[in-house]
N, C-alpha and C. Protein backbone atom coordinates (compact mmCIF):
# COMPACT_ATOMS: atom_id res chain seq x y z
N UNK A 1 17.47 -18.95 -17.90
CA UNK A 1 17.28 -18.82 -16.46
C UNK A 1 17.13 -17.35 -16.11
N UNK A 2 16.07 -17.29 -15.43
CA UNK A 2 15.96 -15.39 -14.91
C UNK A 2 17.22 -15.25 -13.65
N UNK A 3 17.58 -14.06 -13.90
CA UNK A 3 18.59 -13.46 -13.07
C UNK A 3 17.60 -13.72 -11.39
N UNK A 4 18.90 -13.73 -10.69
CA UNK A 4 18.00 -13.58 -9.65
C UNK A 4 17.74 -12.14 -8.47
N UNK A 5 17.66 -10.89 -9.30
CA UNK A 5 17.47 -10.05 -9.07
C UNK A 5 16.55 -9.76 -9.62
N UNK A 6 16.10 -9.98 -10.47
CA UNK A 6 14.50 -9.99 -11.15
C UNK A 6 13.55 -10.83 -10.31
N UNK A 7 12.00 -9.75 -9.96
CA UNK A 7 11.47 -10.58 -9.29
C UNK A 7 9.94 -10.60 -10.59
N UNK A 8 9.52 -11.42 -10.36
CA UNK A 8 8.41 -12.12 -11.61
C UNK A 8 6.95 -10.77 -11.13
N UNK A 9 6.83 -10.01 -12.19
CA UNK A 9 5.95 -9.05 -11.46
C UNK A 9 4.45 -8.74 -12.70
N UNK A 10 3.80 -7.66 -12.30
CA UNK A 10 2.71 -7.93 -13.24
C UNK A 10 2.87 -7.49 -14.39
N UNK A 11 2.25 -7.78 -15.03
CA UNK A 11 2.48 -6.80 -16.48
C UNK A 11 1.71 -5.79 -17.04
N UNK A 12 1.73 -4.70 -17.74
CA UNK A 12 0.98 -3.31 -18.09
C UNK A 12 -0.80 -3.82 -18.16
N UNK A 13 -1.41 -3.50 -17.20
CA UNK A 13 -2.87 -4.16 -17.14
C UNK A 13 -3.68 -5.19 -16.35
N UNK A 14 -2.32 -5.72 -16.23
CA UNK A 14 -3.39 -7.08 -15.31
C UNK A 14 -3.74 -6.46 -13.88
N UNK A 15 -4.83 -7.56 -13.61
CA UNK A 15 -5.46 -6.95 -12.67
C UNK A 15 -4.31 -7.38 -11.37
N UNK A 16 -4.63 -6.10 -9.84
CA UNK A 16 -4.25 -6.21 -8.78
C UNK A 16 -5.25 -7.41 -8.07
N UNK A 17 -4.04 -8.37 -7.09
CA UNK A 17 -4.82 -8.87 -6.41
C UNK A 17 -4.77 -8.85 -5.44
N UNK A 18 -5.42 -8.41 -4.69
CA UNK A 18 -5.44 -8.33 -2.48
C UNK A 18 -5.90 -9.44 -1.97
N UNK A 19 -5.00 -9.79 -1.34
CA UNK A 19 -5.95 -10.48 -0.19
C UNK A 19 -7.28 -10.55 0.54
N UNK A 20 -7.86 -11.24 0.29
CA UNK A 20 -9.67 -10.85 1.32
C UNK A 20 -9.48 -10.13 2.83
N UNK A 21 -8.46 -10.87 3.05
CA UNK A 21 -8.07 -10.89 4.56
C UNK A 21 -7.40 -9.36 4.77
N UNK A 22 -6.64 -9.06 3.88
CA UNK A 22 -6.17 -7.81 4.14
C UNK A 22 -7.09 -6.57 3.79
N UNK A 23 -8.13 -6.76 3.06
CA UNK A 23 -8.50 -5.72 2.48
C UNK A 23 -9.47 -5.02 3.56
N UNK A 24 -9.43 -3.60 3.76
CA UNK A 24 -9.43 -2.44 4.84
C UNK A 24 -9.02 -2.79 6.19
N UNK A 25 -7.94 -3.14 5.70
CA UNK A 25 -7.36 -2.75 7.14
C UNK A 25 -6.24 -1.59 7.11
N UNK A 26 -6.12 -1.25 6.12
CA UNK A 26 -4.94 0.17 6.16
C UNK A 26 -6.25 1.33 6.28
N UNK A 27 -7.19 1.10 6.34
CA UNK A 27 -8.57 1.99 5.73
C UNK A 27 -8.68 2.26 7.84
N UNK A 28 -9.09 0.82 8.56
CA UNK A 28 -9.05 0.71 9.71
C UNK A 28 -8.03 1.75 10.44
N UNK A 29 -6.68 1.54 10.15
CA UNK A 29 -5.57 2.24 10.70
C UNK A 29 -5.72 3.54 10.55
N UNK A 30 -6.44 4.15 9.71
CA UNK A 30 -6.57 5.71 9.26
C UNK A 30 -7.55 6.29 10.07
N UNK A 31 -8.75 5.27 9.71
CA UNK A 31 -9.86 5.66 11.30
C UNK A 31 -9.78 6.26 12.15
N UNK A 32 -8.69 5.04 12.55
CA UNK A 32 -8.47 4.84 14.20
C UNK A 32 -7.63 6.01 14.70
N UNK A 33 -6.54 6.58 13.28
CA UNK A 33 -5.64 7.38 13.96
C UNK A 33 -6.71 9.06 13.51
N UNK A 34 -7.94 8.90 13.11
CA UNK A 34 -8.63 10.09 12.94
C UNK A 34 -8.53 10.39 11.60
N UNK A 35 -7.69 10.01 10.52
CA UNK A 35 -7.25 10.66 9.40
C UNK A 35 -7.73 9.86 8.28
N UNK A 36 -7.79 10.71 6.83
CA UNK A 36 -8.56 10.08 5.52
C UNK A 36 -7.37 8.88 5.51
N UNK A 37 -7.62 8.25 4.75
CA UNK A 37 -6.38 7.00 4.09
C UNK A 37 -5.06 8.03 3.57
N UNK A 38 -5.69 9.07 2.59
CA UNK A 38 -4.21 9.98 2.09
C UNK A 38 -3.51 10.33 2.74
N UNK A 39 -4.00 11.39 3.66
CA UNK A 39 -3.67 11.96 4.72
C UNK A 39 -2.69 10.98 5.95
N UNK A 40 -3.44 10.01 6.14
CA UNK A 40 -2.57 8.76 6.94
C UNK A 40 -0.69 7.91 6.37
N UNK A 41 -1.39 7.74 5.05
CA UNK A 41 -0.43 7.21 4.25
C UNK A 41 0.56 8.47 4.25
N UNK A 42 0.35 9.32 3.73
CA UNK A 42 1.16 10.68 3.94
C UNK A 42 1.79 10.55 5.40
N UNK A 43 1.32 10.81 5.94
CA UNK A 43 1.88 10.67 7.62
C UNK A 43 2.73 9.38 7.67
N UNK A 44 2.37 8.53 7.62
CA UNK A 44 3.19 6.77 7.57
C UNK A 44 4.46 7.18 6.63
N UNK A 45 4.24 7.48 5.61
CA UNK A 45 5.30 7.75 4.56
C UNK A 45 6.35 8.75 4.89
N UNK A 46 5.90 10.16 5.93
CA UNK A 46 6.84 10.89 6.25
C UNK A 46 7.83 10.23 7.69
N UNK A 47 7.06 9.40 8.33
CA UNK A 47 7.30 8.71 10.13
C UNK A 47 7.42 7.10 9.28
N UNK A 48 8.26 6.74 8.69
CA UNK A 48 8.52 5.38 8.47
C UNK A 48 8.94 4.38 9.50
N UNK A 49 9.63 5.35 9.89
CA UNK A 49 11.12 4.42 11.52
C UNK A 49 9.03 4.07 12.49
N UNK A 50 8.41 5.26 12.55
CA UNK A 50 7.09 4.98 13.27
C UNK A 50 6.22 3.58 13.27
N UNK A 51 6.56 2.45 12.25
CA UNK A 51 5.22 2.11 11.71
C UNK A 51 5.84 0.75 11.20
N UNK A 52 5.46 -0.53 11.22
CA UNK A 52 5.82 -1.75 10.54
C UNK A 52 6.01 -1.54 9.14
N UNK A 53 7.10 -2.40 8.78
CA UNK A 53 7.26 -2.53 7.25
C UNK A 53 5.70 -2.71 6.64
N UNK A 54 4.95 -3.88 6.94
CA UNK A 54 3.65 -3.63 6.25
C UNK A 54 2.97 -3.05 6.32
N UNK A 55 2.85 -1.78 7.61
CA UNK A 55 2.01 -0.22 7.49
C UNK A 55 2.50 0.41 6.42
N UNK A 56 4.12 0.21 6.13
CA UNK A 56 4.69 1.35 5.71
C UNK A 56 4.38 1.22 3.90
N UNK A 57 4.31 -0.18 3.61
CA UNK A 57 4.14 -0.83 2.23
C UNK A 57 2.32 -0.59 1.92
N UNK A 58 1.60 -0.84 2.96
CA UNK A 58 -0.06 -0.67 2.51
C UNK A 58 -0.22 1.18 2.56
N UNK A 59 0.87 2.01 2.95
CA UNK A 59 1.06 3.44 2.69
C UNK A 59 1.15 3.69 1.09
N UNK A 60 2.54 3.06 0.85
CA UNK A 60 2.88 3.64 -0.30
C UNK A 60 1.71 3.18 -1.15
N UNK A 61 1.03 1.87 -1.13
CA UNK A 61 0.01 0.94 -2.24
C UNK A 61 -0.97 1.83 -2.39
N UNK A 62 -1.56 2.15 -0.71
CA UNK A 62 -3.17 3.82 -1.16
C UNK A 62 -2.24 4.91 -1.70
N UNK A 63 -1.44 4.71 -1.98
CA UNK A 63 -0.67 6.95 -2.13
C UNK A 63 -0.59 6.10 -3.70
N UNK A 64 -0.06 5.09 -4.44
CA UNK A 64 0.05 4.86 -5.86
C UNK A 64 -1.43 4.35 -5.81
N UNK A 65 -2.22 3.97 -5.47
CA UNK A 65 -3.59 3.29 -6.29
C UNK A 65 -4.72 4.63 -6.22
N UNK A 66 -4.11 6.00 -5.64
CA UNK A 66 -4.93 7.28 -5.74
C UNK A 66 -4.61 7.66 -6.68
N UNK A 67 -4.11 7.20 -7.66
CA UNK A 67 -3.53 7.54 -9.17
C UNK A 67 -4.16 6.68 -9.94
N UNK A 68 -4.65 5.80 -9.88
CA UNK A 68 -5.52 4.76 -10.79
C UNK A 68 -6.30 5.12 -11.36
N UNK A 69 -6.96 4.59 -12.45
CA UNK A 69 -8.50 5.19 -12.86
C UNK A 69 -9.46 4.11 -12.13
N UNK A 70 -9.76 4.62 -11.81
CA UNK A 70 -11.28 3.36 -11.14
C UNK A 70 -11.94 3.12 -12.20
């Protein structure tokens, strides 16, 4: 039986999957507030108390997937 503090997560490689539905809308929010996605996420990430838990989570996701290799 898995502990239940372990949550079932991906493993070294597999692919990310987004939602259709979600995908640019953290892109939208950066727009709108004038700023690149980094730059935004940066801002979201320093003003957390500012911003919904899921602004604050599609922050950290562009600030780690600017580390990816495309």
């Amino acid at each position: 039986m898995q502990d239940e503090k372990e949550k079932p997560g991906r493993e070294e490689g597999d692919p990310i999957h987004i939602n259709p539905a979600h995908k640019g809308l953290f892109t939208a929010k950066a727009n709108k507030a004038k700023m690149s996605v980094q730059e935004f996420a940066n801002h979201v990430m320093a003003n957390k108390g500012k911003y919904s838990e899921q602004t604050v989570q599609q922050a950290n996701f562009a600030r780690n997937a600017s580390k990816f290799s495309h």
